[in-house]
Structure formats: C-alpha cells, structure tokens
PDB file of N, CA and C in Angstrom:
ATOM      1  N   UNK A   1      57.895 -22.049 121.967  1.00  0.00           N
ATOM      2  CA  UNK A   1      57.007 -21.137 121.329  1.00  0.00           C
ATOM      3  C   UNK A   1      56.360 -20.294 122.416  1.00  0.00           C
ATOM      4  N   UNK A   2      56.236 -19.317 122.293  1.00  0.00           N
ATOM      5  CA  UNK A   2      55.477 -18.111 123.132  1.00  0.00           C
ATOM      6  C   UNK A   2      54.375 -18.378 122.845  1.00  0.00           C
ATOM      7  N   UNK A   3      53.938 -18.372 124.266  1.00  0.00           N
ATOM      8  CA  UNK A   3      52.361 -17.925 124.181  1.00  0.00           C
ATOM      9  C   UNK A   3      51.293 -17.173 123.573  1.00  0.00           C
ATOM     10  N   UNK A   4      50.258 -17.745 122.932  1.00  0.00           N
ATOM     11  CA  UNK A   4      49.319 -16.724 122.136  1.00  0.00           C
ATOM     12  C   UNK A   4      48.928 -15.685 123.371  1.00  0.00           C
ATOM     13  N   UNK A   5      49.012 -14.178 122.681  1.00  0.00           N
ATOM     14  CA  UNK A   5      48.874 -13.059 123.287  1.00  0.00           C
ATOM     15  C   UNK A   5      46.885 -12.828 123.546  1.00  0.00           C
ATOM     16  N   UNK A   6      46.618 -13.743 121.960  1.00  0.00           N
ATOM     17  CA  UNK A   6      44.954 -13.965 121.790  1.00  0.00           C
ATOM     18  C   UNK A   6      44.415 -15.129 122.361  1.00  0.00           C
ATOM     19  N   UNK A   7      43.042 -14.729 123.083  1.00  0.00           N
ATOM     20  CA  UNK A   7      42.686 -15.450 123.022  1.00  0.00           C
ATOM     21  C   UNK A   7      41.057 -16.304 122.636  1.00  0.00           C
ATOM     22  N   UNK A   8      40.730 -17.684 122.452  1.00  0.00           N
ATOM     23  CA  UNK A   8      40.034 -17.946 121.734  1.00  0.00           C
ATOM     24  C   UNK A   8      38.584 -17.427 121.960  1.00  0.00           C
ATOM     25  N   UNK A   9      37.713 -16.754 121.332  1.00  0.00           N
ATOM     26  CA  UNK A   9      36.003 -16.266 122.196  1.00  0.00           C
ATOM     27  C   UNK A   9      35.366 -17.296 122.621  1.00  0.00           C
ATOM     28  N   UNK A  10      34.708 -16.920 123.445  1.00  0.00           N
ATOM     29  CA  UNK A  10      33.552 -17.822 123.859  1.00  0.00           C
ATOM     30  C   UNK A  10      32.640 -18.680 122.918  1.00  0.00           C
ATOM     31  N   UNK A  11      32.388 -18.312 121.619  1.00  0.00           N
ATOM     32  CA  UNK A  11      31.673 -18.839 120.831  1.00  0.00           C
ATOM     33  C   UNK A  11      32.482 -19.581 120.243  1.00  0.00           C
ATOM     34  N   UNK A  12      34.142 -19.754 119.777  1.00  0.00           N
ATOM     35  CA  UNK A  12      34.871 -20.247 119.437  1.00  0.00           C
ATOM     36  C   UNK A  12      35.115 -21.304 120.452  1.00  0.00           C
ATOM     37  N   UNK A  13      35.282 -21.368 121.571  1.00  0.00           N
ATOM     38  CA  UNK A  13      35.628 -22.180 122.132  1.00  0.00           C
ATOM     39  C   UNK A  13      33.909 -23.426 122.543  1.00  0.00           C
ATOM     40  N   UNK A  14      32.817 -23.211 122.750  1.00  0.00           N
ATOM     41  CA  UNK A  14      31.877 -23.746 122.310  1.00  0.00           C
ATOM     42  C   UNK A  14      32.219 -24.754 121.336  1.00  0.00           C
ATOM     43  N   UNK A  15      31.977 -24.061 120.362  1.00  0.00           N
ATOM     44  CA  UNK A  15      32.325 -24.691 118.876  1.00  0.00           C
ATOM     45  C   UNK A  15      33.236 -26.021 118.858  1.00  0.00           C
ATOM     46  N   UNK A  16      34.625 -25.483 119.369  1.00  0.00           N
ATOM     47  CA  UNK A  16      35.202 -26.568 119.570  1.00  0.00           C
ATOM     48  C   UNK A  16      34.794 -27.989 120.476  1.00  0.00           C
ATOM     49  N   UNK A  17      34.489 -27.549 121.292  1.00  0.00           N
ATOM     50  CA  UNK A  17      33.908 -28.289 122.278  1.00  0.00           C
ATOM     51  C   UNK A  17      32.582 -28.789 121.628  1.00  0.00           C
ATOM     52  N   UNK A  18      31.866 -28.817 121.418  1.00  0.00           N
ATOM     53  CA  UNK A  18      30.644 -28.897 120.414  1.00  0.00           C
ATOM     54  C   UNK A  18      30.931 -30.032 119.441  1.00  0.00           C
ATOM     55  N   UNK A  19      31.819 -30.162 118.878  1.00  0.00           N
ATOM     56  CA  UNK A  19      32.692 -30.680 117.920  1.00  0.00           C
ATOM     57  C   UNK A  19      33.433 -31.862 118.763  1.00  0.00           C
ATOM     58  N   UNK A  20      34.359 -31.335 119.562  1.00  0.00           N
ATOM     59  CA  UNK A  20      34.932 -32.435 120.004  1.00  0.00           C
ATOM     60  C   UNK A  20      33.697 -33.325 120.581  1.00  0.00           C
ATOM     61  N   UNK A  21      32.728 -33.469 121.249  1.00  0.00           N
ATOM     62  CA  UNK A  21      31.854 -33.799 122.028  1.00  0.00           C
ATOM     63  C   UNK A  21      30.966 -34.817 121.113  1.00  0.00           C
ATOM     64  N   UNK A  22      31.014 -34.403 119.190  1.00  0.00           N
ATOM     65  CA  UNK A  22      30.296 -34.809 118.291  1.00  0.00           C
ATOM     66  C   UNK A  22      31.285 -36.007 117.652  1.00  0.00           C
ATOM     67  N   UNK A  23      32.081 -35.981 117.743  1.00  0.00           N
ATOM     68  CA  UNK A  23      33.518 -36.684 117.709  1.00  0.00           C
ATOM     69  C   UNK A  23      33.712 -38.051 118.388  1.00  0.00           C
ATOM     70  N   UNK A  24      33.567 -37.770 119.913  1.00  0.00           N
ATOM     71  CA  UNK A  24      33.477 -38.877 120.493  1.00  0.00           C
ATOM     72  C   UNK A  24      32.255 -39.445 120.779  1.00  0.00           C
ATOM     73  N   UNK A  25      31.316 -38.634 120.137  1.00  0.00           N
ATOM     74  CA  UNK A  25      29.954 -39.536 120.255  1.00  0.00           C
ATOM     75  C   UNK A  25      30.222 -40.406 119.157  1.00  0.00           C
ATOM     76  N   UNK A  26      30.700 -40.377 117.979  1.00  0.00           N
ATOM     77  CA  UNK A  26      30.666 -41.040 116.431  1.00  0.00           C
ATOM     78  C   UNK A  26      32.054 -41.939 116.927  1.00  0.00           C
ATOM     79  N   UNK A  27      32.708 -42.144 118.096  1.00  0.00           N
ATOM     80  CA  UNK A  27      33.762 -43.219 118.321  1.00  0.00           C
ATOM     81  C   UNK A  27      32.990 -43.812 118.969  1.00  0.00           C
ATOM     82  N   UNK A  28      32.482 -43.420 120.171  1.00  0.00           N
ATOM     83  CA  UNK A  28      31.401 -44.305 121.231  1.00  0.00           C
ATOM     84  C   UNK A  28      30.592 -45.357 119.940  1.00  0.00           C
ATOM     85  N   UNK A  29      29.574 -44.998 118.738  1.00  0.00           N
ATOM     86  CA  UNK A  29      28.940 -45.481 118.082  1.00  0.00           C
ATOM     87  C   UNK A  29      29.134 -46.048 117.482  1.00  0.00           C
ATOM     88  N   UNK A  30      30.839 -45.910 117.201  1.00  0.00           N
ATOM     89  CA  UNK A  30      31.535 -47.342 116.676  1.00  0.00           C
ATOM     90  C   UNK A  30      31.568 -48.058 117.278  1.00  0.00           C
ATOM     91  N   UNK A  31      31.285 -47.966 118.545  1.00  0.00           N
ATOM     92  CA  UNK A  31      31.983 -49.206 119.483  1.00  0.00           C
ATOM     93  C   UNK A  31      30.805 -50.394 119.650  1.00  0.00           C
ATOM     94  N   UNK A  32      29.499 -49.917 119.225  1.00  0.00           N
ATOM     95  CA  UNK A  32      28.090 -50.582 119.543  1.00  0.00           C
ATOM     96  C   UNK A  32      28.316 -51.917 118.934  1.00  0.00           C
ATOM     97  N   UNK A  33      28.748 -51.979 117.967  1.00  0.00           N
ATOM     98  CA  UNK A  33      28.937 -53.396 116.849  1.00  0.00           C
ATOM     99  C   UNK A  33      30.023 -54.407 117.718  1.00  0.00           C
ATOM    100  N   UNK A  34      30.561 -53.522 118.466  1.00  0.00           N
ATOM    101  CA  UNK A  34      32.010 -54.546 118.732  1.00  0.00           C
ATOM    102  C   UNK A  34      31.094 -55.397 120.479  1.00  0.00           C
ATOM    103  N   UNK A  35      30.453 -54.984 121.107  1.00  0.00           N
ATOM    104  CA  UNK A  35      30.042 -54.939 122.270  1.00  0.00           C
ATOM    105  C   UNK A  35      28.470 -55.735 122.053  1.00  0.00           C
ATOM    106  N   UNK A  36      27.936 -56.033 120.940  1.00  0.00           N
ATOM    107  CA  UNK A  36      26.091 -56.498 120.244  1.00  0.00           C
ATOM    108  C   UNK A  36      27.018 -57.916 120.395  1.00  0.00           C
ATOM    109  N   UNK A  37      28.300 -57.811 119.485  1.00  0.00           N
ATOM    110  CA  UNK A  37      28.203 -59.268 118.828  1.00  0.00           C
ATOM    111  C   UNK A  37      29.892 -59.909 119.542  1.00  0.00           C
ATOM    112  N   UNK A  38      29.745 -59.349 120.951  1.00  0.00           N
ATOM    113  CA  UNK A  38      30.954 -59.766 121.892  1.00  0.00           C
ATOM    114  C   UNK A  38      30.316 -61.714 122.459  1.00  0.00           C
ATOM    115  N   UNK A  39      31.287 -62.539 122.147  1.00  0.00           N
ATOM    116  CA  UNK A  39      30.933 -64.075 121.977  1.00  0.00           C
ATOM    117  C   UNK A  39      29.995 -64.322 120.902  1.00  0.00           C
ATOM    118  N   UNK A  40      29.698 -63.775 120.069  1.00  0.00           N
ATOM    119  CA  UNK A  40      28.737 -64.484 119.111  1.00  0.00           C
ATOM    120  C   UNK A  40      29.729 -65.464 118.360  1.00  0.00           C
ATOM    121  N   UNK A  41      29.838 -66.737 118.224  1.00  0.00           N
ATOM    122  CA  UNK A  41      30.779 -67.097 117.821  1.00  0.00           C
ATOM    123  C   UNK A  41      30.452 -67.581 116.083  1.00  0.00           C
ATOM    124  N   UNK A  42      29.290 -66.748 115.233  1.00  0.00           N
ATOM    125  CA  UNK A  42      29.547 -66.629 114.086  1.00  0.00           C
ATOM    126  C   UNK A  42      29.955 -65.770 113.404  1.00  0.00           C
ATOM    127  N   UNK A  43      30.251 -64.611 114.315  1.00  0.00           N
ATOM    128  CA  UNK A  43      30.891 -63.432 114.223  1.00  0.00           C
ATOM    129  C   UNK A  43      32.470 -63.312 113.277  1.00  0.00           C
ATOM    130  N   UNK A  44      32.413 -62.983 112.683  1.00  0.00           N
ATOM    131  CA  UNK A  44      33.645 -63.171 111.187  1.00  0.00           C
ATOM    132  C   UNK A  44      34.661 -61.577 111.326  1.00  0.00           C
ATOM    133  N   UNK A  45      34.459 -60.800 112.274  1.00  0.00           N
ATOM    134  CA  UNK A  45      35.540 -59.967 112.602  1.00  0.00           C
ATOM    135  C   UNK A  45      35.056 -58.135 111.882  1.00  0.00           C
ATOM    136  N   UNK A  46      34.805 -58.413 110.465  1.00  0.00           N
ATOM    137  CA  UNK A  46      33.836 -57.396 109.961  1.00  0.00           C
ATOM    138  C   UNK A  46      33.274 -56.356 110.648  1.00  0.00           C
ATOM    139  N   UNK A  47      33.234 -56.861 112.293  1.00  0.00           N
ATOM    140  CA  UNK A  47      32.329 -55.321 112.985  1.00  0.00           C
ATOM    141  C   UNK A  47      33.172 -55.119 113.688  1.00  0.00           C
ATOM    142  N   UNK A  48      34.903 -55.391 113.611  1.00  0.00           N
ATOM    143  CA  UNK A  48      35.656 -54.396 114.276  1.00  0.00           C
ATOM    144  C   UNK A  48      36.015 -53.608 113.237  1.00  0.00           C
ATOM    145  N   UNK A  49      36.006 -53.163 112.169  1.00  0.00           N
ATOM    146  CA  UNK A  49      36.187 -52.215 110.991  1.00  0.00           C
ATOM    147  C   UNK A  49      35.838 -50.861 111.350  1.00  0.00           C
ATOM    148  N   UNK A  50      34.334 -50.450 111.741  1.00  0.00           N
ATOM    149  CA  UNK A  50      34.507 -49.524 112.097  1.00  0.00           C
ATOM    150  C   UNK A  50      35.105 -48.482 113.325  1.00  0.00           C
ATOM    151  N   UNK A  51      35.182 -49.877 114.686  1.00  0.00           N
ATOM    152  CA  UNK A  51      36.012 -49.370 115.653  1.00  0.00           C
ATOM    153  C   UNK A  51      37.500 -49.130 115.558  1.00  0.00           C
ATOM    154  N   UNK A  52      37.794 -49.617 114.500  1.00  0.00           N
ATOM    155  CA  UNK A  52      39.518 -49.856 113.717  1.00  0.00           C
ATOM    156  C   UNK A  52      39.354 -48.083 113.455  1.00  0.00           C
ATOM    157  N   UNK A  53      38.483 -47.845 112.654  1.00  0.00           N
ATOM    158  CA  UNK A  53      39.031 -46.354 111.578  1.00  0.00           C
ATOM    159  C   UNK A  53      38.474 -45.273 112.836  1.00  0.00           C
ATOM    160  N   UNK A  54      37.667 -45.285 113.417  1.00  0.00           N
ATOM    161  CA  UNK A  54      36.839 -44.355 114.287  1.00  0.00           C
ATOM    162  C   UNK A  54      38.239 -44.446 115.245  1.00  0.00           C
ATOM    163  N   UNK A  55      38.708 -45.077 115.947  1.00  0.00           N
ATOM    164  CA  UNK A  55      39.779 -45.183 116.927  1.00  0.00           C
ATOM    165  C   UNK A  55      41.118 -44.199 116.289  1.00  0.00           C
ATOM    166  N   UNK A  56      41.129 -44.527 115.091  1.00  0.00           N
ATOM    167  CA  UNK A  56      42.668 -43.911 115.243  1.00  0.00           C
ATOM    168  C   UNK A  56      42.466 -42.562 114.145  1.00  0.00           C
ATOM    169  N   UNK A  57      40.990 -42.493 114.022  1.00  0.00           N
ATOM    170  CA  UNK A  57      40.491 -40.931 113.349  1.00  0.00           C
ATOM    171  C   UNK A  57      39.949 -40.022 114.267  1.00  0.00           C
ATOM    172  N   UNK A  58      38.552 -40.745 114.810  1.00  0.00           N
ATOM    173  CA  UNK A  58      37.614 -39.358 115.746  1.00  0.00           C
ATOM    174  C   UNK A  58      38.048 -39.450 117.097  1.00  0.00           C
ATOM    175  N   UNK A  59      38.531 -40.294 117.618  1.00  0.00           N
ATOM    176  CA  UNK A  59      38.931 -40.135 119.065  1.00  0.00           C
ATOM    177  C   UNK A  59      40.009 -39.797 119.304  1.00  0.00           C
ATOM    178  N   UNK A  60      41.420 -39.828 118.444  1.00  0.00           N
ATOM    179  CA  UNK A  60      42.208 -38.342 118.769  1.00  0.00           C
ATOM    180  C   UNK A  60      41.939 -36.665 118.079  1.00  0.00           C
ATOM    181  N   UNK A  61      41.246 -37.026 117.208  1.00  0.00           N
ATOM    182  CA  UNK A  61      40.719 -35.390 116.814  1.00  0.00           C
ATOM    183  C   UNK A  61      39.811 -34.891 118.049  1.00  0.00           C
ATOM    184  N   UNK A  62      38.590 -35.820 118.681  1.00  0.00           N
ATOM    185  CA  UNK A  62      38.139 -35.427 119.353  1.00  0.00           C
ATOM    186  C   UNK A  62      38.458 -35.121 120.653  1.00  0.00           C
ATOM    187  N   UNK A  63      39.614 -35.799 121.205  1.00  0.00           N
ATOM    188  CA  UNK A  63      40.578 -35.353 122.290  1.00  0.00           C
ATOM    189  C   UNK A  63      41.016 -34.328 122.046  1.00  0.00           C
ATOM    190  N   UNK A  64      41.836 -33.995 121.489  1.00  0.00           N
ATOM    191  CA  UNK A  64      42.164 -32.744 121.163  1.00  0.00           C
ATOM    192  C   UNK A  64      41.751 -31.573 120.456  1.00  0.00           C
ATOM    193  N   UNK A  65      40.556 -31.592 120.147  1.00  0.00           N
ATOM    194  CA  UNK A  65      39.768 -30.475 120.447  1.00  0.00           C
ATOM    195  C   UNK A  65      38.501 -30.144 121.588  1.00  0.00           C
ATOM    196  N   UNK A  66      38.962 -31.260 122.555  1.00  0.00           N
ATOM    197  CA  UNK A  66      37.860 -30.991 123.460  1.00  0.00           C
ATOM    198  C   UNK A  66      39.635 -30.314 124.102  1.00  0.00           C
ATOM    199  N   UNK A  67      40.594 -30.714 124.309  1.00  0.00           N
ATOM    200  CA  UNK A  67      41.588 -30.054 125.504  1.00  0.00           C
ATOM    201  C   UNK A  67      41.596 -28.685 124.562  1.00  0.00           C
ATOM    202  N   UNK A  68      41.849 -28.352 123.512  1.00  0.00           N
ATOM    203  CA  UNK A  68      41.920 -27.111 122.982  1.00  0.00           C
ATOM    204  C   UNK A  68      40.978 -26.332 123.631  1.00  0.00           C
ATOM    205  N   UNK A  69      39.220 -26.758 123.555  1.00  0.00           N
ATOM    206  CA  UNK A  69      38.199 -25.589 123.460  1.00  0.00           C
ATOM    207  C   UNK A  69      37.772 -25.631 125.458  1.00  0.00           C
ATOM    208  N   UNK A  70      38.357 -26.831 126.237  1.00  0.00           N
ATOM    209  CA  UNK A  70      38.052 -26.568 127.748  1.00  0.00           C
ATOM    210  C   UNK A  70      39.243 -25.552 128.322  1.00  0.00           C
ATOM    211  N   UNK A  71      40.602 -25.482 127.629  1.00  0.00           N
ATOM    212  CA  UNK A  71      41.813 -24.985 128.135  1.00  0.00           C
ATOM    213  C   UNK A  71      42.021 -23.581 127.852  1.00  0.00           C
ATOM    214  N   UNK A  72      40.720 -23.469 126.648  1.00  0.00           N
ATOM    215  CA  UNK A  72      40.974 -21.896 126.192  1.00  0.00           C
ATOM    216  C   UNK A  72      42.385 -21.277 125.643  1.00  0.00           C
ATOM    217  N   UNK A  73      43.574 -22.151 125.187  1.00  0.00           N
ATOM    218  CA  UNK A  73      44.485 -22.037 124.837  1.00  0.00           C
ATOM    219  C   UNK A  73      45.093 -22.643 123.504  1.00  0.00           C
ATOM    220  N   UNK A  74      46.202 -23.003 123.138  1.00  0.00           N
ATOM    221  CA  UNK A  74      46.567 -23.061 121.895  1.00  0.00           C
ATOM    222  C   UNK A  74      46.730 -24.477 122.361  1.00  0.00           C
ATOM    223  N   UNK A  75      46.757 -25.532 123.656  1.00  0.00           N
ATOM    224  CA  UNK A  75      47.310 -26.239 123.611  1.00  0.00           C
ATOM    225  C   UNK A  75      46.627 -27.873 122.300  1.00  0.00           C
ATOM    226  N   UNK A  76      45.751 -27.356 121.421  1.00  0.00           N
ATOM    227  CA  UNK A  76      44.971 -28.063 121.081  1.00  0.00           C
ATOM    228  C   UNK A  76      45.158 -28.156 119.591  1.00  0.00           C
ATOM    229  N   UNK A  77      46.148 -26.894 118.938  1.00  0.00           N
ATOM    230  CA  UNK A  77      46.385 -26.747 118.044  1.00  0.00           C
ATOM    231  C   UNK A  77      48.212 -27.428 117.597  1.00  0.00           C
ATOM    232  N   UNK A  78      48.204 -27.515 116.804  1.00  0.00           N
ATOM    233  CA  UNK A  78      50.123 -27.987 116.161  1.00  0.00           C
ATOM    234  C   UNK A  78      50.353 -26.232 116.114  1.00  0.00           C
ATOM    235  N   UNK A  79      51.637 -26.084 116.416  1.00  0.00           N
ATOM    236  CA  UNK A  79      52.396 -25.280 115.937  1.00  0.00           C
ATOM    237  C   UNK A  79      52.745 -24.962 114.580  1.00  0.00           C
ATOM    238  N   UNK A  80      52.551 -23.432 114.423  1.00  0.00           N
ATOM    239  CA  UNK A  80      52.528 -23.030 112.853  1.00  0.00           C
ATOM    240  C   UNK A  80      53.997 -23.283 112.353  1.00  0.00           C
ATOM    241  N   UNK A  81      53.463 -23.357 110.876  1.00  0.00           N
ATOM    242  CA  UNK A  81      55.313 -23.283 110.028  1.00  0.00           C
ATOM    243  C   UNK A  81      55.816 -21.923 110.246  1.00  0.00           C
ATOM    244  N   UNK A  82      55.015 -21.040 110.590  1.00  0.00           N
ATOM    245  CA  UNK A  82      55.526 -19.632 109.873  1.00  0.00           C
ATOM    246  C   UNK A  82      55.854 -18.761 111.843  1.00  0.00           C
ATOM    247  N   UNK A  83      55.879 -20.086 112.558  1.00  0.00           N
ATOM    248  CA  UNK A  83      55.742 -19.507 113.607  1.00  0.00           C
ATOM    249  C   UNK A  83      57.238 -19.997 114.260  1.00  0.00           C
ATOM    250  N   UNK A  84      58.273 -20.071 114.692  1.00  0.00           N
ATOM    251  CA  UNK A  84      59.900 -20.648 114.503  1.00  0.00           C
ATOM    252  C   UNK A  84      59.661 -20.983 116.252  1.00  0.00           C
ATOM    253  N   UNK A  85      60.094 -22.055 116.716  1.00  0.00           N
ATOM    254  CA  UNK A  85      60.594 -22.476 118.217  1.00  0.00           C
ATOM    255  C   UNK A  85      61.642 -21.945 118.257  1.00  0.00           C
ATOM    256  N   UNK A  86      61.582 -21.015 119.104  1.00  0.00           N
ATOM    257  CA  UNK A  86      62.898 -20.036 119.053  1.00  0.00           C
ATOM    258  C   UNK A  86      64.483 -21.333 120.405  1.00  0.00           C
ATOM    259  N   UNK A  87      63.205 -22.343 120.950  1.00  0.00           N
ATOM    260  CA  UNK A  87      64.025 -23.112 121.675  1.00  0.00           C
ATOM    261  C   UNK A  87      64.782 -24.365 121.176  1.00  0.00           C
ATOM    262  N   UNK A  88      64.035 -24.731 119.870  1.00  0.00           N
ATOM    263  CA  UNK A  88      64.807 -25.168 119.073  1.00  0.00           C
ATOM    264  C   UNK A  88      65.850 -25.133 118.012  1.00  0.00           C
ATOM    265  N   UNK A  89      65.647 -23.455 117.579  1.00  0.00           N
ATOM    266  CA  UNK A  89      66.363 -22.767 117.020  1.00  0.00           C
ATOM    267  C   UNK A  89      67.258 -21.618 117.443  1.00  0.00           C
ATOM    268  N   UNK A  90      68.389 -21.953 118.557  1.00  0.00           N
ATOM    269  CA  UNK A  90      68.484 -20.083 119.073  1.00  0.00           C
ATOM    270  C   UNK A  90      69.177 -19.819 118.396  1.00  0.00           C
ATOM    271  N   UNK A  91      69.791 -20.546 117.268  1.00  0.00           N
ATOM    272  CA  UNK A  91      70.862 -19.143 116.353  1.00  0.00           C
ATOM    273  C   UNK A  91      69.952 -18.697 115.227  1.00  0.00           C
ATOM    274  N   UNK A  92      69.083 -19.338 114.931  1.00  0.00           N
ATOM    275  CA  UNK A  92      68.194 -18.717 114.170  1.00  0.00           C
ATOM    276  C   UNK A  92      68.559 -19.797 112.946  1.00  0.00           C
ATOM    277  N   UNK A  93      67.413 -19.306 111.803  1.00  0.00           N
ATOM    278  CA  UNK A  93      67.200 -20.762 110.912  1.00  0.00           C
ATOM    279  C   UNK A  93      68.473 -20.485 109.876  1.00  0.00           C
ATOM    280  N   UNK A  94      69.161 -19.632 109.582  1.00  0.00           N
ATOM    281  CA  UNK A  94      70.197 -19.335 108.632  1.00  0.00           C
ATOM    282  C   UNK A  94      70.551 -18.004 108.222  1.00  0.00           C
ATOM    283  N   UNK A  95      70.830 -17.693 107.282  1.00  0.00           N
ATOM    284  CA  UNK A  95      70.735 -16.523 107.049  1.00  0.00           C
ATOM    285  C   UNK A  95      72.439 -15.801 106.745  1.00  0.00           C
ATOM    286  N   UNK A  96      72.571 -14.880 107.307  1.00  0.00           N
ATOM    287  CA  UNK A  96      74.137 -14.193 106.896  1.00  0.00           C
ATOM    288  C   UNK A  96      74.709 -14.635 108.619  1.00  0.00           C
ATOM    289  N   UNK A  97      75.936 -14.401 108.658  1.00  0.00           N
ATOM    290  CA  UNK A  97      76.624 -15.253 109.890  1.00  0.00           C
ATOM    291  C   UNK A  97      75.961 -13.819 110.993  1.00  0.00           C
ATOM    292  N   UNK A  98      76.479 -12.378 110.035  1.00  0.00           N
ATOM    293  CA  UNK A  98      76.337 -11.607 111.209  1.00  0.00           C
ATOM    294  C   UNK A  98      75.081 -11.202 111.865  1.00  0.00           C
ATOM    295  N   UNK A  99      74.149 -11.901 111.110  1.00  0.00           N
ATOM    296  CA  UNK A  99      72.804 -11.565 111.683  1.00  0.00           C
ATOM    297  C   UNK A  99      72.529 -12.882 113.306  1.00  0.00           C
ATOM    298  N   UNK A 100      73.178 -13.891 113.191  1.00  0.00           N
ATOM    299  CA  UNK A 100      73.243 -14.613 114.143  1.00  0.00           C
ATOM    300  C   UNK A 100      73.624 -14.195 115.528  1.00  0.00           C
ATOM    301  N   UNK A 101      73.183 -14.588 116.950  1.00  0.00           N
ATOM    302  CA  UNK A 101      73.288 -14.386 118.083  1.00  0.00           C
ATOM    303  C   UNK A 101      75.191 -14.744 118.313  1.00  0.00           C
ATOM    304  N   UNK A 102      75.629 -14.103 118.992  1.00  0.00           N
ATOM    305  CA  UNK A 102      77.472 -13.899 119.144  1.00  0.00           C
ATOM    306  C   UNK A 102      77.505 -15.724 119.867  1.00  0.00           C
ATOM    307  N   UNK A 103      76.483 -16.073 120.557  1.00  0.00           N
ATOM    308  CA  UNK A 103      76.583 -17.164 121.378  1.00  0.00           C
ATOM    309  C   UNK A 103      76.625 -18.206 120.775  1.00  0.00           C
ATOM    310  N   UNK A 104      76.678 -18.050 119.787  1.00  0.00           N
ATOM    311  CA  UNK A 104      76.410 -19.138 118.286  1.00  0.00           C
ATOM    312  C   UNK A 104      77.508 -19.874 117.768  1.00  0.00           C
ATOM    313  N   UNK A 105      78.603 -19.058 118.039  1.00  0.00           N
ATOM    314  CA  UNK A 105      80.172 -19.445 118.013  1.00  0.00           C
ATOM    315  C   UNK A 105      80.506 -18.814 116.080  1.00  0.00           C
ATOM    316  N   UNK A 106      81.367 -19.965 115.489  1.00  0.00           N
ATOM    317  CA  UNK A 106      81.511 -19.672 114.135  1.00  0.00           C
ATOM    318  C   UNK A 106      80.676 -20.336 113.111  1.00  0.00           C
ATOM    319  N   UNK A 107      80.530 -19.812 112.056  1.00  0.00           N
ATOM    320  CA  UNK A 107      79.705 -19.933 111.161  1.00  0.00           C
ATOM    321  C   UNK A 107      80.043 -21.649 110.734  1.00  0.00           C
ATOM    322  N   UNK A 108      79.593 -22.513 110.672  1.00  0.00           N
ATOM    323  CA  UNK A 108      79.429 -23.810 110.436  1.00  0.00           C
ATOM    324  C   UNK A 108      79.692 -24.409 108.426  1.00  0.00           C
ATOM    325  N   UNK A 109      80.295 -24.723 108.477  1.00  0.00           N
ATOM    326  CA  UNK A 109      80.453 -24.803 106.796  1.00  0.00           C
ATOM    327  C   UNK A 109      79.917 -26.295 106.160  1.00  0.00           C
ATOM    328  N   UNK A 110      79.214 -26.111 105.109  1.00  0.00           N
ATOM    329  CA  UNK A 110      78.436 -27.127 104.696  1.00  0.00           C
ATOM    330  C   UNK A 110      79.048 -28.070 104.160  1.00  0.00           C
ATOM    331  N   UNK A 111      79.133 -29.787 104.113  1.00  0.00           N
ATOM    332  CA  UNK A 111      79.744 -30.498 103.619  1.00  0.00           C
ATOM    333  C   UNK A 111      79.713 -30.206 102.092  1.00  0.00           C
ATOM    334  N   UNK A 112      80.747 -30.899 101.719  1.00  0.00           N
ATOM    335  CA  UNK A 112      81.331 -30.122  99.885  1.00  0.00           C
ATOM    336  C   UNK A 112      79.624 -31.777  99.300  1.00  0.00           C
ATOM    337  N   UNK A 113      79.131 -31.204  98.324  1.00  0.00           N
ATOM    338  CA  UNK A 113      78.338 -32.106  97.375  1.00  0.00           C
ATOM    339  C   UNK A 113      78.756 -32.948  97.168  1.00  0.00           C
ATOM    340  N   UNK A 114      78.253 -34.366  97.273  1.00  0.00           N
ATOM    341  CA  UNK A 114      78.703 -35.699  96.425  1.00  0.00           C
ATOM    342  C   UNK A 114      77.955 -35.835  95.118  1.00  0.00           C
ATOM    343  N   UNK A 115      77.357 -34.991  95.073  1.00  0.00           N
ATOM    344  CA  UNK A 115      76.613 -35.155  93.338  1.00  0.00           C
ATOM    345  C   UNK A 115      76.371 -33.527  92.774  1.00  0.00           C
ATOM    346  N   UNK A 116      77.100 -33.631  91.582  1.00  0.00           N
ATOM    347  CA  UNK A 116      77.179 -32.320  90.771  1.00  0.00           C
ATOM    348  C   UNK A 116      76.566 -32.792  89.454  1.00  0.00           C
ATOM    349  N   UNK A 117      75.193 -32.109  89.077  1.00  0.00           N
ATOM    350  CA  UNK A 117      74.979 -31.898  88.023  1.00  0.00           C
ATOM    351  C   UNK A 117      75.782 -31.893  86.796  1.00  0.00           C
ATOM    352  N   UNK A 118      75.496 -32.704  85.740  1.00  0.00           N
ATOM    353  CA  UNK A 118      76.723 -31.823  84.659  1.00  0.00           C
ATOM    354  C   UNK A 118      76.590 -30.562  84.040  1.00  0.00           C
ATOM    355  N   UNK A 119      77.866 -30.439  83.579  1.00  0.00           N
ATOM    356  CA  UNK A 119      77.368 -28.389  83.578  1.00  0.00           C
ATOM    357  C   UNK A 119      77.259 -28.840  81.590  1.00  0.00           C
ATOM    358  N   UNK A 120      76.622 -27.620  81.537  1.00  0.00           N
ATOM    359  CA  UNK A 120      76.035 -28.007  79.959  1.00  0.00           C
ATOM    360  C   UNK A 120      76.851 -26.892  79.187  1.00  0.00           C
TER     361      UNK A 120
END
C-alpha cells in the first residue's frame, strides 16, 4: 500500500495519543486487583477477570493508537477495503483479461461448479 499523501493534524494526533494514554491507564487499573491480593491464599481467582478482558481489549487498542498518534502516520490504522495492495494483487482483482498487466500471462479459467442449482 502507498503511503498516505495526508497527513494526520496536530490536534488529531493529540487526540490519539490522549486516548491511547487513557487506555493504558484503564489496563494498568486492572492490574491493581491482581497485585492487592498476590498470596492471599483465600483468594478464589475472580480478580483476574478484569485483567483477563482489559489485556486482550485496552492494551492492544491502546498500543496502537499511541504508535499511530507518536508516528504521525497510518501505521496505527488497518488498511482500507476500498484501498487494494497493489503488492498483493499485481494483476489486479479481476475484471476483463485485457484490462490486466501483459506480465500476468493467460487468463486463468475457473474450476467447472460441483453444485448447480436446479433450473426451474
């Protein structure tokens, strides 16, 4: 994918950062329960619950929008649908044969159906 030509403002990138920063404070605050009642041995497991959901929710959202809003780049975002890896795709996604790159060779023919509707 090519590089965004845009890039994110200053107040946008804040934001993110702002966010990510609010993110891993609410994982850190999960972690208080697990660390109060470390050897308590009437401890019944119950206060790793919230370090369970906070771990595999706010601390990769919040990773990756703190590398998004410090990098000032896209690297923080997924790649759009409407946006094609031209490196994963170089003949292109389909289409008519002759619109395809010559380097592409011949047009590829689709296996015949193993299941046909009945015709009515």
């Amino acid at each position: 994918m090519e590089p965004s030509q845009t890039k994110p403002s200053a107040k946008l990138r804040a934001l993110l950062i702002l966010g990510a920063l609010v993110l891993l404070a609410l994982w850190g605050w999960a972690l208080v329960p697990l660390f109060e009642r470390w050897g308590d041995p009437r401890a019944d497991g119950f206060h790793l619950i919230p370090t369970f959901w906070a771990t595999i929710t706010a601390l990769p959202l919040g990773v990756i929008a703190l590398v998004g809003g410090v990098s000032g780049t896209e690297k923080g975002r997924a790649p759009r649908a409407h946006q094609p890896d031209d490196r994963r795709w170089p003949c292109g996604r389909g289409g008519r044969a002759r619109d395809r790159a010559p380097a592409c060779g011949t047009l590829q023919v689709a296996p015949p159906q193993l299941f046909r509707p009945p015709s009515a």
